[in-house]
N, C-alpha and C. Protein backbone atom coordinates (compact mmCIF):
# COMPACT_ATOMS: atom_id res chain seq x y z
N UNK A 1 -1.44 -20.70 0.34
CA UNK A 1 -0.83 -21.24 -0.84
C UNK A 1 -1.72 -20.90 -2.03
N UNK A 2 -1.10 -20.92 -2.97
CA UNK A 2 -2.05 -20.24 -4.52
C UNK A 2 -1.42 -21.63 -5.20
N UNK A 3 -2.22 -22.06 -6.56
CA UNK A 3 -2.17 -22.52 -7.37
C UNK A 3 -2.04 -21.98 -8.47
N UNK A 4 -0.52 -21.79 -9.79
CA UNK A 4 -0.47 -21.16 -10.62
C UNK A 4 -0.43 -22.26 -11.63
N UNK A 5 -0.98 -21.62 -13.01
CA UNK A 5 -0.59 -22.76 -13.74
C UNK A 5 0.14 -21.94 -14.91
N UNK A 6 0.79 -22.61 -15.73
CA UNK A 6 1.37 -22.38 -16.65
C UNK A 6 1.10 -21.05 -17.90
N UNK A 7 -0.55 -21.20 -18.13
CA UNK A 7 -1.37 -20.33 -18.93
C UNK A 7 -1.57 -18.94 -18.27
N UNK A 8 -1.04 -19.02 -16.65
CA UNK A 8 -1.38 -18.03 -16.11
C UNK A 8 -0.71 -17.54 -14.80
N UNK A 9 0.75 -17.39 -15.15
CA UNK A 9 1.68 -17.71 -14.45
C UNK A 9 2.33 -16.24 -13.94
N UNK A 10 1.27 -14.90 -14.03
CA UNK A 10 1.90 -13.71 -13.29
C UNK A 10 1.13 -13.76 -11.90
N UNK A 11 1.52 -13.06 -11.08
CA UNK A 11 1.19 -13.18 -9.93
C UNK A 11 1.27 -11.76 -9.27
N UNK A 12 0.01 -11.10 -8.63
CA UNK A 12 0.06 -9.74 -8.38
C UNK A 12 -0.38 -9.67 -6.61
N UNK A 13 -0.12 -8.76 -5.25
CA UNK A 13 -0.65 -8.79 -4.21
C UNK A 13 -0.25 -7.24 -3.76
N UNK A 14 -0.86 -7.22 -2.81
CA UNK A 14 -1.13 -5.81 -2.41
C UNK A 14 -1.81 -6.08 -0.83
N UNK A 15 -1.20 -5.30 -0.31
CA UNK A 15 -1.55 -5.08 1.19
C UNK A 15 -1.12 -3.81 2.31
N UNK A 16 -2.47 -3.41 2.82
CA UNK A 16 -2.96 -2.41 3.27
C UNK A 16 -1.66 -2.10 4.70
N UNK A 17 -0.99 -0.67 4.68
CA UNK A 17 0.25 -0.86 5.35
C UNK A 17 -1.24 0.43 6.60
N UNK A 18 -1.31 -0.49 7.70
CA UNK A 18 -2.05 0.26 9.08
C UNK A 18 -1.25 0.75 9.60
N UNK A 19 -1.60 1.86 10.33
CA UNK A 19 -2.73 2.50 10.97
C UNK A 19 -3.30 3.19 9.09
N UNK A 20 -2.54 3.75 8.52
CA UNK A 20 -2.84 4.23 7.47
C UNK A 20 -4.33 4.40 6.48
N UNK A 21 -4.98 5.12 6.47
CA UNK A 21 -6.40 4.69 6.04
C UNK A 21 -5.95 4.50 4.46
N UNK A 22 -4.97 4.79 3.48
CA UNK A 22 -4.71 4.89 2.10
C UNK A 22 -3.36 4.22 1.78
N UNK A 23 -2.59 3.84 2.69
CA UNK A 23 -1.29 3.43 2.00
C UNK A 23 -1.19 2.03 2.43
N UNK A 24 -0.41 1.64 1.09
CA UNK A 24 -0.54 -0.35 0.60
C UNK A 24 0.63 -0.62 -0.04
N UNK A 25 1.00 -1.54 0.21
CA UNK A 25 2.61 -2.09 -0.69
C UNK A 25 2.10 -3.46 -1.17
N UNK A 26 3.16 -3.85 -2.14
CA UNK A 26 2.85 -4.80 -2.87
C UNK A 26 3.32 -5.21 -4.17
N UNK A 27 3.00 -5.91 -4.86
CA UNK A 27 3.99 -6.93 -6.36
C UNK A 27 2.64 -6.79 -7.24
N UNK A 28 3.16 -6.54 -8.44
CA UNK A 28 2.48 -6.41 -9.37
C UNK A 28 3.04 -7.24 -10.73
N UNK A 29 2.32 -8.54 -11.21
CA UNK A 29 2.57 -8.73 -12.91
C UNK A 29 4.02 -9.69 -12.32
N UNK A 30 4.62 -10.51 -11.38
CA UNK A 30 5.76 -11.16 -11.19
C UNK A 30 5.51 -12.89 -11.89
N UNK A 31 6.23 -12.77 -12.78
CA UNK A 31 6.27 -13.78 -14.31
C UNK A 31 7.02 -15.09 -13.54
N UNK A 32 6.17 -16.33 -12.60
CA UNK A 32 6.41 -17.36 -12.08
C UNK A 32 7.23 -18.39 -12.70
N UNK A 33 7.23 -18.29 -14.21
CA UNK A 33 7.56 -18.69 -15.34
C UNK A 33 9.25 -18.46 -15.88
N UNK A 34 9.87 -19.48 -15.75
CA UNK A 34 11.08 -18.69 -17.03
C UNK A 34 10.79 -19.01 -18.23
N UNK A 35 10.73 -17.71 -18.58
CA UNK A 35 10.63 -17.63 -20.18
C UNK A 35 11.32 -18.54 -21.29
N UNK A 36 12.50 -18.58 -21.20
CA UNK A 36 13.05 -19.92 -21.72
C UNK A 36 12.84 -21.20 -21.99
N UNK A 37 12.94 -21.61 -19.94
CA UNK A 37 12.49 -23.33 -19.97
C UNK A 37 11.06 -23.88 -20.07
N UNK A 38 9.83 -22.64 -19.72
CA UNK A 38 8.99 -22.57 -19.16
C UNK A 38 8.86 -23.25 -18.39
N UNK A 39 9.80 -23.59 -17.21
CA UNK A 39 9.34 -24.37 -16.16
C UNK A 39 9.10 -23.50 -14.80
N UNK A 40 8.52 -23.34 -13.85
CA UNK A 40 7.95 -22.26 -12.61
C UNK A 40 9.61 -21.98 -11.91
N UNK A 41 9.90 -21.08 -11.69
CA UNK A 41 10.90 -20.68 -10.92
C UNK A 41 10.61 -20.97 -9.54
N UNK A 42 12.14 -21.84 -9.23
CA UNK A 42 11.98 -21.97 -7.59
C UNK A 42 12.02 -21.45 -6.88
N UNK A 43 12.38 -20.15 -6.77
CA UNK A 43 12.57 -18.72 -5.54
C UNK A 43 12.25 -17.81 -6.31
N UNK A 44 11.45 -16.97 -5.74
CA UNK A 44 11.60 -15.30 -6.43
C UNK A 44 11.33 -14.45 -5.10
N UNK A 45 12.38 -13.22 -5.15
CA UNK A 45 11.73 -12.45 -4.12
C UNK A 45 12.15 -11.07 -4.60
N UNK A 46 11.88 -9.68 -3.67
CA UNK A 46 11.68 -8.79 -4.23
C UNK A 46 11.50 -7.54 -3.09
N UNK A 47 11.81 -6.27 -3.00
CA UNK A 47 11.38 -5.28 -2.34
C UNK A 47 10.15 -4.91 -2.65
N UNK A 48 9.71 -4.73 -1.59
CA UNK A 48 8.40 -3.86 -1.11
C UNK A 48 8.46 -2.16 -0.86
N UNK A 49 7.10 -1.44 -1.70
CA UNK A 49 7.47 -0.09 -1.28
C UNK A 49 6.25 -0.01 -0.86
N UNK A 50 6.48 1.49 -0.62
CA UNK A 50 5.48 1.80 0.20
C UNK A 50 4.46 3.26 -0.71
N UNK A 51 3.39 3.09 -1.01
CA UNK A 51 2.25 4.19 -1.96
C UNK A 51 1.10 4.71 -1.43
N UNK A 52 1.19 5.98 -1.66
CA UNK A 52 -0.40 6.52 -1.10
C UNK A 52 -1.09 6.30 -2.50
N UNK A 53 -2.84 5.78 -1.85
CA UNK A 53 -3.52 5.69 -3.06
C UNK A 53 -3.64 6.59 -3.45
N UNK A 54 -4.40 7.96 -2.29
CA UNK A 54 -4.54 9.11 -3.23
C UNK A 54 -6.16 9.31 -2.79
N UNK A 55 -6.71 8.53 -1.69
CA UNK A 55 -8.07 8.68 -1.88
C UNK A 55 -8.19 9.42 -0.29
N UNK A 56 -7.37 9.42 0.53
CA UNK A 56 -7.72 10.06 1.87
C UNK A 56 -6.50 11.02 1.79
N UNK A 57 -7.37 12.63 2.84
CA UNK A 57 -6.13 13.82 2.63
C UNK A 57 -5.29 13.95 4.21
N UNK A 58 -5.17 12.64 4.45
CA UNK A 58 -3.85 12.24 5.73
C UNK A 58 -2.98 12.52 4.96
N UNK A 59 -1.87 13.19 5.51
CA UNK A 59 -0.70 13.16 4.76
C UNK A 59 0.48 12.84 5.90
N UNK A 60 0.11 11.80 6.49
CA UNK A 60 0.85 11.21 7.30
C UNK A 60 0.71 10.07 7.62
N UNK A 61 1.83 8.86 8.33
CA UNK A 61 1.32 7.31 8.29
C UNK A 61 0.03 7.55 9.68
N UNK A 62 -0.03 7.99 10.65
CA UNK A 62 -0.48 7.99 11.45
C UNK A 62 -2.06 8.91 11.15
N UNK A 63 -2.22 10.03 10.41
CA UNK A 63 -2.94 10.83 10.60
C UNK A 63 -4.55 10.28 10.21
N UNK A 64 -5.51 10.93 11.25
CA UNK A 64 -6.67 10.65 11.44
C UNK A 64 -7.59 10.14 9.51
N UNK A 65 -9.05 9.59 9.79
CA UNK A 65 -9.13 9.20 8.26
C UNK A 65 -10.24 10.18 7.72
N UNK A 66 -9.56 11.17 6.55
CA UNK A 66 -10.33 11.97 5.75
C UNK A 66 -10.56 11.43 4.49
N UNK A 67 -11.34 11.02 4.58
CA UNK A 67 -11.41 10.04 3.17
C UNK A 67 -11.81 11.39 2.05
N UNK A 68 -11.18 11.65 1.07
CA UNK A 68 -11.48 12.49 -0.32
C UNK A 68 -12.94 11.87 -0.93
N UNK A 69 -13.37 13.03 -1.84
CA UNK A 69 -14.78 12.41 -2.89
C UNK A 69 -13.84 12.56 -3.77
N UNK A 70 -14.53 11.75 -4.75
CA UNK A 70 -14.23 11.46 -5.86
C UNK A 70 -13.30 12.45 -6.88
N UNK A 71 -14.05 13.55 -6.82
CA UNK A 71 -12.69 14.73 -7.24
C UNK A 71 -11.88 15.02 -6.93
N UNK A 72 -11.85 14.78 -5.64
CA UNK A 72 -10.60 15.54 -5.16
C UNK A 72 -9.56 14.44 -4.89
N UNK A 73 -9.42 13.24 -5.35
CA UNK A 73 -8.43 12.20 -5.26
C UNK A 73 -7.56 12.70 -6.11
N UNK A 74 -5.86 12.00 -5.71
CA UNK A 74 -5.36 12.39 -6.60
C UNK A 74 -4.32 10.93 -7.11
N UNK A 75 -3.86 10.51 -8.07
CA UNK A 75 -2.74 9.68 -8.49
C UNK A 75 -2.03 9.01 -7.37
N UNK A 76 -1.98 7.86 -7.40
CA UNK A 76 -1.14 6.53 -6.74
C UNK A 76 0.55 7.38 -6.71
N UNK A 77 0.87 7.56 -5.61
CA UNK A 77 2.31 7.86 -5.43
C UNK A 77 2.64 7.20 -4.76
N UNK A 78 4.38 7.37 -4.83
CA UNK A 78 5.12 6.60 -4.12
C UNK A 78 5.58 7.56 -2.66
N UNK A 79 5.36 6.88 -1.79
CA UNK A 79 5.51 7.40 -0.42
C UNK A 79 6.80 7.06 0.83
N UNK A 80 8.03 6.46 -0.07
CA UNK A 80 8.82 5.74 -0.13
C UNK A 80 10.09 6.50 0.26
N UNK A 81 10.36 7.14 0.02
CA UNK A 81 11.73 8.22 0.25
C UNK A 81 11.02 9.35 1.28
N UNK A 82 9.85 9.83 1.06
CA UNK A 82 9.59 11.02 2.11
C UNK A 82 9.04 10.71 3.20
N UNK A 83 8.80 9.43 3.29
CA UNK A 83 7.92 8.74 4.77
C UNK A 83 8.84 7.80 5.49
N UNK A 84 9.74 7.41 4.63
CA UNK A 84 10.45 5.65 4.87
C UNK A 84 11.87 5.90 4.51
N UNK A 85 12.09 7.33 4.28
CA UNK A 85 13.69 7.54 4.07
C UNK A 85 14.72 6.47 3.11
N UNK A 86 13.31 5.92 2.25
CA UNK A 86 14.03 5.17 1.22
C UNK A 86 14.36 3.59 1.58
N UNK A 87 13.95 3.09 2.67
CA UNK A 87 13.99 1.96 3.25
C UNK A 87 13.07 1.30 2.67
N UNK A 88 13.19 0.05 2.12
CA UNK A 88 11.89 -0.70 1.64
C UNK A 88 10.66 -1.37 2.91
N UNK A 89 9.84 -1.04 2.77
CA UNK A 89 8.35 -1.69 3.93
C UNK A 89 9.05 -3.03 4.09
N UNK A 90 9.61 -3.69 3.28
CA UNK A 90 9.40 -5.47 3.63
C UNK A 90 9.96 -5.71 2.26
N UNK A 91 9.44 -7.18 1.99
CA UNK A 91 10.34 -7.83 0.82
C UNK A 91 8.96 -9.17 0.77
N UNK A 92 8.69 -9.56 -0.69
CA UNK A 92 7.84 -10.49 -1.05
C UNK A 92 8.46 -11.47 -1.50
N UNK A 93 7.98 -12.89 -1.01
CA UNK A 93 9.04 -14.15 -1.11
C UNK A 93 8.15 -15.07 -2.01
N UNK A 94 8.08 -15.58 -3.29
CA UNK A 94 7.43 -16.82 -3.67
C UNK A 94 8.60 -18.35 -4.24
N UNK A 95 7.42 -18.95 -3.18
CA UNK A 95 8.63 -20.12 -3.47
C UNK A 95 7.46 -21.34 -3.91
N UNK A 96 8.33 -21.81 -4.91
CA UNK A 96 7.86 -23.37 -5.46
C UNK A 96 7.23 -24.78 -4.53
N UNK A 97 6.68 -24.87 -4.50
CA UNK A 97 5.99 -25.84 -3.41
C UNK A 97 5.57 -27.50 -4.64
N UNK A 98 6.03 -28.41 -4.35
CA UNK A 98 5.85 -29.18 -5.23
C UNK A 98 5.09 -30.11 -4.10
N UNK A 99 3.92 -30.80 -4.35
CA UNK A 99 2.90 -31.29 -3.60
C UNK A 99 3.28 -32.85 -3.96
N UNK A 100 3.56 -33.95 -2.92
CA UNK A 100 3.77 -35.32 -3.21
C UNK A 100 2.67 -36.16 -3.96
């Protein structure tokens, strides 16, 4: 469980998709908040994709771990249509928890 408060109400996660030594899915910047009422939204959920960081030269979910130096990394892609045929990894659920 997380504690959000009002002043600080985006919410970001990320998690490492194995065997994979580089690829991670995850939510980025999701606004807990309606803008309007400002009161916390009771459900939010969302697709999950799937990204190579860019730092190991596997170019497969399975393939052994070559981790890159520093130069030779390249840009966060999306790995989503050519690995996963466009299927989302999963789906991220946050729900309102009101404590008695």
């Amino acid at each position: 469980m997380l504690e959000v408060q009002t002043a600080r109400a985006y919410l970001s996660g990320i998690a490492m998709l194995a065997p994979s030594p580089d690829w991670f899915s995850g939510f980025s910047q999701i606004n807990t908040c309606d803008v309007v009422t400002g009161e916390f939204i009771d459900h939010i959920e969302g697709p999950l994709g799937a990204y190579d960081a860019g730092t190991d030269g596997g170019e497969s979910f399975m393939a052994e771990d070559m981790p890159l130096k520093a130069g030779e990394r390249r840009p966060i892609t999306s790995v989503l249509d050519e690995h996963f045929e466009g299927v989302y990894v999963g789906k991220y659920v946050l729900q309102k928890v009101v404590e008695p």
